[in-house]
PDB file of N, CA and C in Angstrom:
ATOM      1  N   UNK A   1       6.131   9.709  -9.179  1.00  0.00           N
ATOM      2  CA  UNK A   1       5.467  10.874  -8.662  1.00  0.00           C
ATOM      3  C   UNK A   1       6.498  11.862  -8.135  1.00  0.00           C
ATOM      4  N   UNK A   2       6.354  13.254  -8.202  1.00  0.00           N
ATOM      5  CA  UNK A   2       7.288  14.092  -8.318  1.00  0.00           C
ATOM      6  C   UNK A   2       7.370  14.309  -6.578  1.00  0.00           C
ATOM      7  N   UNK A   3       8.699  14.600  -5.434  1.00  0.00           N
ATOM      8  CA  UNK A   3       8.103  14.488  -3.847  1.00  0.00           C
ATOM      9  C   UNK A   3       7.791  13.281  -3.267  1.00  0.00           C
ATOM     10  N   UNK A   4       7.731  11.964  -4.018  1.00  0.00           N
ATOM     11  CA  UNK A   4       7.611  11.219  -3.502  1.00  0.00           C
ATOM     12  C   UNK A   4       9.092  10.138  -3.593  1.00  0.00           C
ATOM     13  N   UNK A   5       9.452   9.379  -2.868  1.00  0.00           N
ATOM     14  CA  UNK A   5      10.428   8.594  -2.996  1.00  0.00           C
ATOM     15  C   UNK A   5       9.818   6.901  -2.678  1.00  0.00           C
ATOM     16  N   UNK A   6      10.378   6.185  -3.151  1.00  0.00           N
ATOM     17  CA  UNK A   6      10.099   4.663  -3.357  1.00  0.00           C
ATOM     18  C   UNK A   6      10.266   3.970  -2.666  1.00  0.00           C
ATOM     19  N   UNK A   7       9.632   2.744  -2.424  1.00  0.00           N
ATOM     20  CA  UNK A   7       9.416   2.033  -1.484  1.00  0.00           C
ATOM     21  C   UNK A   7      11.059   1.502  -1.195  1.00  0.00           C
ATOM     22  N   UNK A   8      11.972   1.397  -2.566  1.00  0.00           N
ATOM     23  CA  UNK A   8      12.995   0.710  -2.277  1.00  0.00           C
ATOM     24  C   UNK A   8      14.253   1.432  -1.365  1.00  0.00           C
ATOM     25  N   UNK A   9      14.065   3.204  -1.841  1.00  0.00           N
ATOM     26  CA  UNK A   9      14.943   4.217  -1.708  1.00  0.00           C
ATOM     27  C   UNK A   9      14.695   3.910   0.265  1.00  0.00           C
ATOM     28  N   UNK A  10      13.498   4.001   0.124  1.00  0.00           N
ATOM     29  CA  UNK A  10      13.029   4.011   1.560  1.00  0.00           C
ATOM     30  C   UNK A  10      13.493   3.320   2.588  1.00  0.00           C
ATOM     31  N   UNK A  11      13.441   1.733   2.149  1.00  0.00           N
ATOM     32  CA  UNK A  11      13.997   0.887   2.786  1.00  0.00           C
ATOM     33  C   UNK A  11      15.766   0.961   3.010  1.00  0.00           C
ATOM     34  N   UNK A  12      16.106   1.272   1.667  1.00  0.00           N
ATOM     35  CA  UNK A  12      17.843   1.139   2.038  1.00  0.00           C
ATOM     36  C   UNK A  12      18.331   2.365   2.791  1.00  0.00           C
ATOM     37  N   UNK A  13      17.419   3.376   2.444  1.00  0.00           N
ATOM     38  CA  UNK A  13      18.175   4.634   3.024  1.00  0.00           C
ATOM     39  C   UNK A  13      18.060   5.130   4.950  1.00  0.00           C
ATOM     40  N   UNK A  14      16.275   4.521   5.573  1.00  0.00           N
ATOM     41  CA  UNK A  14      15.805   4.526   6.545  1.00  0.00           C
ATOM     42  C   UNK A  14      15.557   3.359   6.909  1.00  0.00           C
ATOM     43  N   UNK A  15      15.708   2.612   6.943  1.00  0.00           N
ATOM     44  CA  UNK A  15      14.829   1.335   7.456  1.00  0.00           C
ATOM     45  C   UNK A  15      15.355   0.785   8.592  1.00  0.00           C
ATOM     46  N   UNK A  16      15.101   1.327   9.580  1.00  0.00           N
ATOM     47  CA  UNK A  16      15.340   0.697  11.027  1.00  0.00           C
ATOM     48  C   UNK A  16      14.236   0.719  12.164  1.00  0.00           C
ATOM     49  N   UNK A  17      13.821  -0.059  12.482  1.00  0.00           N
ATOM     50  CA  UNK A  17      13.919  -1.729  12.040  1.00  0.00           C
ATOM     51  C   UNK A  17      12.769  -1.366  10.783  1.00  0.00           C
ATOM     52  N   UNK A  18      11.757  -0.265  10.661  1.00  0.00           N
ATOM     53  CA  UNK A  18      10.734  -0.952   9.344  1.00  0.00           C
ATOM     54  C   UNK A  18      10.462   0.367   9.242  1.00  0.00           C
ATOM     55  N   UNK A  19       9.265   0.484   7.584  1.00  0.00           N
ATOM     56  CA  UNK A  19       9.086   1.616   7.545  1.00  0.00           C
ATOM     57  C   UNK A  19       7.448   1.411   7.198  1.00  0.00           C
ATOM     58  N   UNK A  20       6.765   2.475   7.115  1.00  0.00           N
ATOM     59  CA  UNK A  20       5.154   2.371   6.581  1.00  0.00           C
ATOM     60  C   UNK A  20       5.104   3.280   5.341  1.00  0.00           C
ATOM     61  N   UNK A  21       4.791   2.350   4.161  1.00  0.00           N
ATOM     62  CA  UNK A  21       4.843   3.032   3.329  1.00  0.00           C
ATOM     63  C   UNK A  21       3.686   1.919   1.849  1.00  0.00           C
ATOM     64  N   UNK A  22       3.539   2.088   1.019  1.00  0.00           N
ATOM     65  CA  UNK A  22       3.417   1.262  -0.562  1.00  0.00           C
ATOM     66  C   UNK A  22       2.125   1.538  -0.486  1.00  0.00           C
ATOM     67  N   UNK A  23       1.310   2.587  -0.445  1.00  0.00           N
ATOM     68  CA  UNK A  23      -0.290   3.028  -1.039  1.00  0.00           C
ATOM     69  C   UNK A  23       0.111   4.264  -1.470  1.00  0.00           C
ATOM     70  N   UNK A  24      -0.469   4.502  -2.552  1.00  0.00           N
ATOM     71  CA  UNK A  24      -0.274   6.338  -3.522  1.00  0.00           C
ATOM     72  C   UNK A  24      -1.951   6.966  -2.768  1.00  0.00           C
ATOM     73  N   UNK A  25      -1.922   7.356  -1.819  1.00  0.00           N
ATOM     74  CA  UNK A  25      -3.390   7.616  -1.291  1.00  0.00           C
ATOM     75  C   UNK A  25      -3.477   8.809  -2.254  1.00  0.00           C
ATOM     76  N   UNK A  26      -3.035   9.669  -2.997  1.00  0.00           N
ATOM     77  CA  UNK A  26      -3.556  10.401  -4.063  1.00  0.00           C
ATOM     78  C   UNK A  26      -4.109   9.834  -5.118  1.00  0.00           C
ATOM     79  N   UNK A  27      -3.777   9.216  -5.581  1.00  0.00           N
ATOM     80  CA  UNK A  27      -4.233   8.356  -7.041  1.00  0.00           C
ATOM     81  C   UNK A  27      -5.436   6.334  -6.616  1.00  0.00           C
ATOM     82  N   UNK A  28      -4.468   5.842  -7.024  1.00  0.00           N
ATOM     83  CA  UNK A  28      -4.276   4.602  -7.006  1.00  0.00           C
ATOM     84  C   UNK A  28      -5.531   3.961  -5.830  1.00  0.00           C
ATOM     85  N   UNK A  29      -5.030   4.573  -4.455  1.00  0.00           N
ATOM     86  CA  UNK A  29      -6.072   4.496  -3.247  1.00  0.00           C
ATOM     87  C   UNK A  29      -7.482   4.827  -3.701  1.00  0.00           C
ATOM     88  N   UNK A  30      -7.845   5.877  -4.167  1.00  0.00           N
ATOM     89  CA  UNK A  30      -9.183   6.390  -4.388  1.00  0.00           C
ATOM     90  C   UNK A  30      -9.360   6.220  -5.691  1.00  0.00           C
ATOM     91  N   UNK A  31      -8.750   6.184  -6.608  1.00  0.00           N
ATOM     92  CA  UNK A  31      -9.479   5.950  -8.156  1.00  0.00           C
ATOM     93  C   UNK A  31      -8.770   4.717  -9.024  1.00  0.00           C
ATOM     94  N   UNK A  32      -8.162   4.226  -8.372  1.00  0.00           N
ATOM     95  CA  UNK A  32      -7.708   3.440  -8.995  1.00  0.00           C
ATOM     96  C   UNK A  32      -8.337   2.215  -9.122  1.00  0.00           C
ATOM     97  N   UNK A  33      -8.048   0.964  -9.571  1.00  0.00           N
ATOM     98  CA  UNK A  33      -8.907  -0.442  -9.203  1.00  0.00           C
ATOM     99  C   UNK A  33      -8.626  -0.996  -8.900  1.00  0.00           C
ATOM    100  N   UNK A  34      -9.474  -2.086  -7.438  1.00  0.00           N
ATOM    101  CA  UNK A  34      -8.680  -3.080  -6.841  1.00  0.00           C
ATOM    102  C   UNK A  34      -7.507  -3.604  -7.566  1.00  0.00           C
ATOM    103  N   UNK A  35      -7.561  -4.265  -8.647  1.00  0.00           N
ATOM    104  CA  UNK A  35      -5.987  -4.805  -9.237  1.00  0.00           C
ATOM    105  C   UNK A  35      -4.884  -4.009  -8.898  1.00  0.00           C
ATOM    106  N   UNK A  36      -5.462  -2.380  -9.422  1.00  0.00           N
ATOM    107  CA  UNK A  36      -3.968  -1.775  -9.351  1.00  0.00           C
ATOM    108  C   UNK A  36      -3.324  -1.928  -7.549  1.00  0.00           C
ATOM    109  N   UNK A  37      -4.320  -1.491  -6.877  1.00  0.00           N
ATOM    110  CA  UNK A  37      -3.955  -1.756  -5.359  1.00  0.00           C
ATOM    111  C   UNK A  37      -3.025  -2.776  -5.250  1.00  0.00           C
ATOM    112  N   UNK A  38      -3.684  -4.095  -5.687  1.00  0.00           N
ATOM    113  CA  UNK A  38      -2.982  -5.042  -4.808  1.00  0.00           C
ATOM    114  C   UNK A  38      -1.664  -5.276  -5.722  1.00  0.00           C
ATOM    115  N   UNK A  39      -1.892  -4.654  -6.821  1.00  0.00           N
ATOM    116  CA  UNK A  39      -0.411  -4.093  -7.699  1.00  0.00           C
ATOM    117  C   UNK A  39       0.629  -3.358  -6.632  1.00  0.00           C
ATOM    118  N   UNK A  40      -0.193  -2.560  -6.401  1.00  0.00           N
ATOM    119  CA  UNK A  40       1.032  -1.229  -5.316  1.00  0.00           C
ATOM    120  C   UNK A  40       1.309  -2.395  -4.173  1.00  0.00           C
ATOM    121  N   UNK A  41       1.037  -3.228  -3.779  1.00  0.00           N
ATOM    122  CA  UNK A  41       1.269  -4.100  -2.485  1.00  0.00           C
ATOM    123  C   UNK A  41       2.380  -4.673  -3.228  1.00  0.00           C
ATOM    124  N   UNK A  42       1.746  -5.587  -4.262  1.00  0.00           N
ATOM    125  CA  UNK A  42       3.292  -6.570  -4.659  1.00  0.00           C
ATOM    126  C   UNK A  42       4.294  -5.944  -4.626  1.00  0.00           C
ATOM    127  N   UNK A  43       4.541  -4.903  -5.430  1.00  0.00           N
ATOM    128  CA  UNK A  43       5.145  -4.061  -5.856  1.00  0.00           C
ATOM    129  C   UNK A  43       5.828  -3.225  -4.496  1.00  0.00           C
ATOM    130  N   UNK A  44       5.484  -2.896  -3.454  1.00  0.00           N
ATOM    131  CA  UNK A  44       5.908  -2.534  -1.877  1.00  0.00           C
ATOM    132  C   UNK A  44       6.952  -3.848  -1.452  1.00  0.00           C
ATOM    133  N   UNK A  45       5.988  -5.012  -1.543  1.00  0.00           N
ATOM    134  CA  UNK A  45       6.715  -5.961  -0.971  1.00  0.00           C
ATOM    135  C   UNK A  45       7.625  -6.547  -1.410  1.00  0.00           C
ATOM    136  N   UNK A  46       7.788  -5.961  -2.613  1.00  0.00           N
ATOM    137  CA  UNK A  46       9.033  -6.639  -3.595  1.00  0.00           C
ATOM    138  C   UNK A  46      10.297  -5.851  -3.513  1.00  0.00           C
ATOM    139  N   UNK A  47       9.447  -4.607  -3.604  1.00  0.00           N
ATOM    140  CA  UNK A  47      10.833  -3.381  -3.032  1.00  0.00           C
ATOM    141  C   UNK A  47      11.348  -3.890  -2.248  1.00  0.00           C
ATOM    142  N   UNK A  48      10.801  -3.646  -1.012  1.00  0.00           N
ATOM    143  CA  UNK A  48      11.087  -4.109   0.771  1.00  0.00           C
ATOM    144  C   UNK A  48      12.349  -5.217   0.486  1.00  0.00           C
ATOM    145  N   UNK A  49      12.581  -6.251  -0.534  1.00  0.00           N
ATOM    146  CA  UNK A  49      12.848  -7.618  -0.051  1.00  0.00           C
ATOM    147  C   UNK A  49      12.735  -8.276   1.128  1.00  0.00           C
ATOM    148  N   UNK A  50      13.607  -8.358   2.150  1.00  0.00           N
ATOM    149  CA  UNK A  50      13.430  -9.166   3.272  1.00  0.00           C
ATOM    150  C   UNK A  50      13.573  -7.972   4.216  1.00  0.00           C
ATOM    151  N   UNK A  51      12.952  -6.767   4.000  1.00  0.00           N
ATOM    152  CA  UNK A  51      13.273  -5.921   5.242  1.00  0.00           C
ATOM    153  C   UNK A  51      11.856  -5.651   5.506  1.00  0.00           C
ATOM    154  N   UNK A  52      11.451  -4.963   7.190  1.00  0.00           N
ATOM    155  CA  UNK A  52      10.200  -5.332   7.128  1.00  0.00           C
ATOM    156  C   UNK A  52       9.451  -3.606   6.590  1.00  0.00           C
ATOM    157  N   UNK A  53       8.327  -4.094   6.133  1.00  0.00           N
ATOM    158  CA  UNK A  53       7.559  -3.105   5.410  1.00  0.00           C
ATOM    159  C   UNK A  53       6.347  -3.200   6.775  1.00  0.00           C
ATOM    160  N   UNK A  54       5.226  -1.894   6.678  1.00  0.00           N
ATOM    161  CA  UNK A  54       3.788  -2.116   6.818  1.00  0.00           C
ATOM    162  C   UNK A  54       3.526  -1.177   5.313  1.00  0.00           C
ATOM    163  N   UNK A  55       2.682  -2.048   5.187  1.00  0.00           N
ATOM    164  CA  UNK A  55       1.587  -1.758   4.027  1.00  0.00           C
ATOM    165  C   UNK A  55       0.670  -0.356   4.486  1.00  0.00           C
ATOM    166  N   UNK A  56       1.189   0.778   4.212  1.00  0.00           N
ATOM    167  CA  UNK A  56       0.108   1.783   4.099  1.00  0.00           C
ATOM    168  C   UNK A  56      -0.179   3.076   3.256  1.00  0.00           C
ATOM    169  N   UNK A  57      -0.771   3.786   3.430  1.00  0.00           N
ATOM    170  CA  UNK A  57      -1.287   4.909   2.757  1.00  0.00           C
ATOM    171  C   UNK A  57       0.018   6.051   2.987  1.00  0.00           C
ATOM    172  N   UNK A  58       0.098   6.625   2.199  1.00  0.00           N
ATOM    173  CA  UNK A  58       1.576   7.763   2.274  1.00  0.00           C
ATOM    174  C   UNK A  58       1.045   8.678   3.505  1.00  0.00           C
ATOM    175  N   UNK A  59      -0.197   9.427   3.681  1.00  0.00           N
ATOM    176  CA  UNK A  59      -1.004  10.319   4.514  1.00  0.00           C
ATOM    177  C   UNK A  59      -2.484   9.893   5.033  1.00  0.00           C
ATOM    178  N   UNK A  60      -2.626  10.136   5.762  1.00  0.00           N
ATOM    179  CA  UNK A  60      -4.369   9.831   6.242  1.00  0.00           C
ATOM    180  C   UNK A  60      -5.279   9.974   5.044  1.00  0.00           C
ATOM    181  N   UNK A  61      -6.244   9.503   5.270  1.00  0.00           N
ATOM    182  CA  UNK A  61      -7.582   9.945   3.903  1.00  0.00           C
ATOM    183  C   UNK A  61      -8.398   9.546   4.688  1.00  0.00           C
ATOM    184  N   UNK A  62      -9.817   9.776   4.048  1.00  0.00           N
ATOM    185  CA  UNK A  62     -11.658   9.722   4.200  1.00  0.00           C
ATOM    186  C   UNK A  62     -11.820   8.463   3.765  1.00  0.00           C
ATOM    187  N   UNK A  63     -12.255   7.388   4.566  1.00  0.00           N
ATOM    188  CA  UNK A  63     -12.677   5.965   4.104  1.00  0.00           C
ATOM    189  C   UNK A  63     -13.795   6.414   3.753  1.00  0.00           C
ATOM    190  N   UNK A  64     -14.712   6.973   3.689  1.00  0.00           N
ATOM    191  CA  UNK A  64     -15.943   7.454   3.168  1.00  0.00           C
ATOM    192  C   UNK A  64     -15.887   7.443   1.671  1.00  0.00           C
ATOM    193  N   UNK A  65     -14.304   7.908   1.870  1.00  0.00           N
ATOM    194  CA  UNK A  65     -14.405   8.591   0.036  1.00  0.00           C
ATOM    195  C   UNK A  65     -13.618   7.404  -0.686  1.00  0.00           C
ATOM    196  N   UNK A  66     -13.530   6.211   0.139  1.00  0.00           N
ATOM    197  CA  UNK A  66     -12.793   4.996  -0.954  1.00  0.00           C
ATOM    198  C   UNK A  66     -13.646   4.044  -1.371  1.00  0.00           C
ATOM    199  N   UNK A  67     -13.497   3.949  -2.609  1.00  0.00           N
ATOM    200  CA  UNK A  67     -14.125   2.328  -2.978  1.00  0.00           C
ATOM    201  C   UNK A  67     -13.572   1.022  -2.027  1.00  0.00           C
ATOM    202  N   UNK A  68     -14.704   0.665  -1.548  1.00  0.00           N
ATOM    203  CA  UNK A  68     -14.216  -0.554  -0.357  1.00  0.00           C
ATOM    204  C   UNK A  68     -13.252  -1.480  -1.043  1.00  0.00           C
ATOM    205  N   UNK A  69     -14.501  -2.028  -2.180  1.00  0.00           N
ATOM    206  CA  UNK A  69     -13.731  -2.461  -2.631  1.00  0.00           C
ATOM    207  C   UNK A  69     -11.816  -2.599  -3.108  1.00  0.00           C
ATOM    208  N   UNK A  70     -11.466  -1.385  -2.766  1.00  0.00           N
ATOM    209  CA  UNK A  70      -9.865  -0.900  -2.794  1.00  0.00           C
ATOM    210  C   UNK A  70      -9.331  -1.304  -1.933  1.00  0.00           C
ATOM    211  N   UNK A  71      -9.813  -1.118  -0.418  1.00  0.00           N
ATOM    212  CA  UNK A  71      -9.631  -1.462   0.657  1.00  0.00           C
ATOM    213  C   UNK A  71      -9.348  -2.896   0.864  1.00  0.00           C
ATOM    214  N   UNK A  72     -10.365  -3.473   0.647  1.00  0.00           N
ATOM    215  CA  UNK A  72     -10.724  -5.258   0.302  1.00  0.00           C
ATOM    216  C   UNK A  72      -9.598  -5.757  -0.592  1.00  0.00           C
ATOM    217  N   UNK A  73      -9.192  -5.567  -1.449  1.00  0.00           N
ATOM    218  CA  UNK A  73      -8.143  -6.118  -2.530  1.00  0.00           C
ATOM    219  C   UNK A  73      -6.865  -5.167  -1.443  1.00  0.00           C
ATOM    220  N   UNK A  74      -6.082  -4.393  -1.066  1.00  0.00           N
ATOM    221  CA  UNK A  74      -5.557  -4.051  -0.045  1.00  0.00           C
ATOM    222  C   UNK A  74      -4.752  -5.310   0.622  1.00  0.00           C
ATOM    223  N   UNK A  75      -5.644  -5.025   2.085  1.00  0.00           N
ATOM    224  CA  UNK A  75      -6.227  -6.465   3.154  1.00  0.00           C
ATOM    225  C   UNK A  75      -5.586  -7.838   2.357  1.00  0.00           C
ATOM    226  N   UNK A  76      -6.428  -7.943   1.244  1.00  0.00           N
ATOM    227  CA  UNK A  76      -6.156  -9.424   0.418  1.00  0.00           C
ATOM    228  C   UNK A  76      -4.908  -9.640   0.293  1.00  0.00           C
ATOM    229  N   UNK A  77      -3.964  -8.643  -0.463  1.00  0.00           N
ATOM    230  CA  UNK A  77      -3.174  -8.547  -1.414  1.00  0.00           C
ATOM    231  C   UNK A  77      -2.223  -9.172   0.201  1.00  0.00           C
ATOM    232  N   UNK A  78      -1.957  -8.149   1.363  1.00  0.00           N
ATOM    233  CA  UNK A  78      -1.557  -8.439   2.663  1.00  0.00           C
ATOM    234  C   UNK A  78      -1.181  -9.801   3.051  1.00  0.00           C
ATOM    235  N   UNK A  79      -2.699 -10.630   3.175  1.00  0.00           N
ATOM    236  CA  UNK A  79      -2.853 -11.477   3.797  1.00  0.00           C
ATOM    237  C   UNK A  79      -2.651 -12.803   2.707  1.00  0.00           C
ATOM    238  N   UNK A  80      -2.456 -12.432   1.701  1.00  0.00           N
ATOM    239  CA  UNK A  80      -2.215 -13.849   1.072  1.00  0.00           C
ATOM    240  C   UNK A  80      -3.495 -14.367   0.495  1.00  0.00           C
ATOM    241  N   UNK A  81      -4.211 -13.595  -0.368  1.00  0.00           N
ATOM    242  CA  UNK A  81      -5.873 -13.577  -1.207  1.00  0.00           C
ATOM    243  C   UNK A  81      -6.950 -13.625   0.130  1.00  0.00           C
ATOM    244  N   UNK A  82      -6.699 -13.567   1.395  1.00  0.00           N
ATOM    245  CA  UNK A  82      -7.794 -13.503   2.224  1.00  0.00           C
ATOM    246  C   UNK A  82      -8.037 -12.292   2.746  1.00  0.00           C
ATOM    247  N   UNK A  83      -9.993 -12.062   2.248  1.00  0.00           N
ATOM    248  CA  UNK A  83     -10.580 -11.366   3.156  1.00  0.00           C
ATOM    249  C   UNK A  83     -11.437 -11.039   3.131  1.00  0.00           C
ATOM    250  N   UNK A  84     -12.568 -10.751   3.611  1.00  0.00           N
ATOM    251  CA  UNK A  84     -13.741 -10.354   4.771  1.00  0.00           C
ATOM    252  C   UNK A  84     -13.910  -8.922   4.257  1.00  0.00           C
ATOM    253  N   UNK A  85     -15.687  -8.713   3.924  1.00  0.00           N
ATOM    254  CA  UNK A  85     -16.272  -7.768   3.741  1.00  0.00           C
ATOM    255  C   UNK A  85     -16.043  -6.670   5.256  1.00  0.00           C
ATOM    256  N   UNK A  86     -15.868  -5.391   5.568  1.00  0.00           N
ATOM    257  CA  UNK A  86     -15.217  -4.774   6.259  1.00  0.00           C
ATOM    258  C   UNK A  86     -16.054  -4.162   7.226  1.00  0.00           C
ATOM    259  N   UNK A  87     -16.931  -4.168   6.638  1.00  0.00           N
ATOM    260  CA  UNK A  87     -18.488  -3.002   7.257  1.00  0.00           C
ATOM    261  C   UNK A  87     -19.467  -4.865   8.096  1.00  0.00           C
TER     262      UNK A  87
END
């Protein structure tokens, strides 16, 4: 994505002690499908290697306007396949 920089750039270039970063809340967050989500997680946490990450959205957004389901695979992807309907 053009403006955006990578989870990995992120970590080596800022990372003290952690950074918040690995959701595309333009794309991926809102239209994308749970898989791809918990895609963008692996994919965060793999960047990261052993440095610490939080798992989040690049900017705020409307939970109104997300498939929960996105949210839910999210959470999962996090916690190691666990999780709990949200509402």
């Amino acid at each position: 994505m053009p403006g955006f920089v990578t989870t990995h750039y992120a970590v080596s270039a800022t990372c003290q002690p952690a950074i918040c970063a690995g959701i595309d809340h333009l794309g991926v967050l809102v239209q994308g499908s749970p898989a791809e989500n918990r895609a963008q997680v692996a994919d965060a946490l793999q960047q990261a290697g052993d440095r610490p990450i939080l798992i989040a959205p690049g900017c705020a957004y409307d939970p109104d306007q997300l498939p929960e389901a996105n949210l839910l695979a999210i959470r999962e992807a996090c916690h190691g396949g666990s999780a709990t309907k949200l509402r």
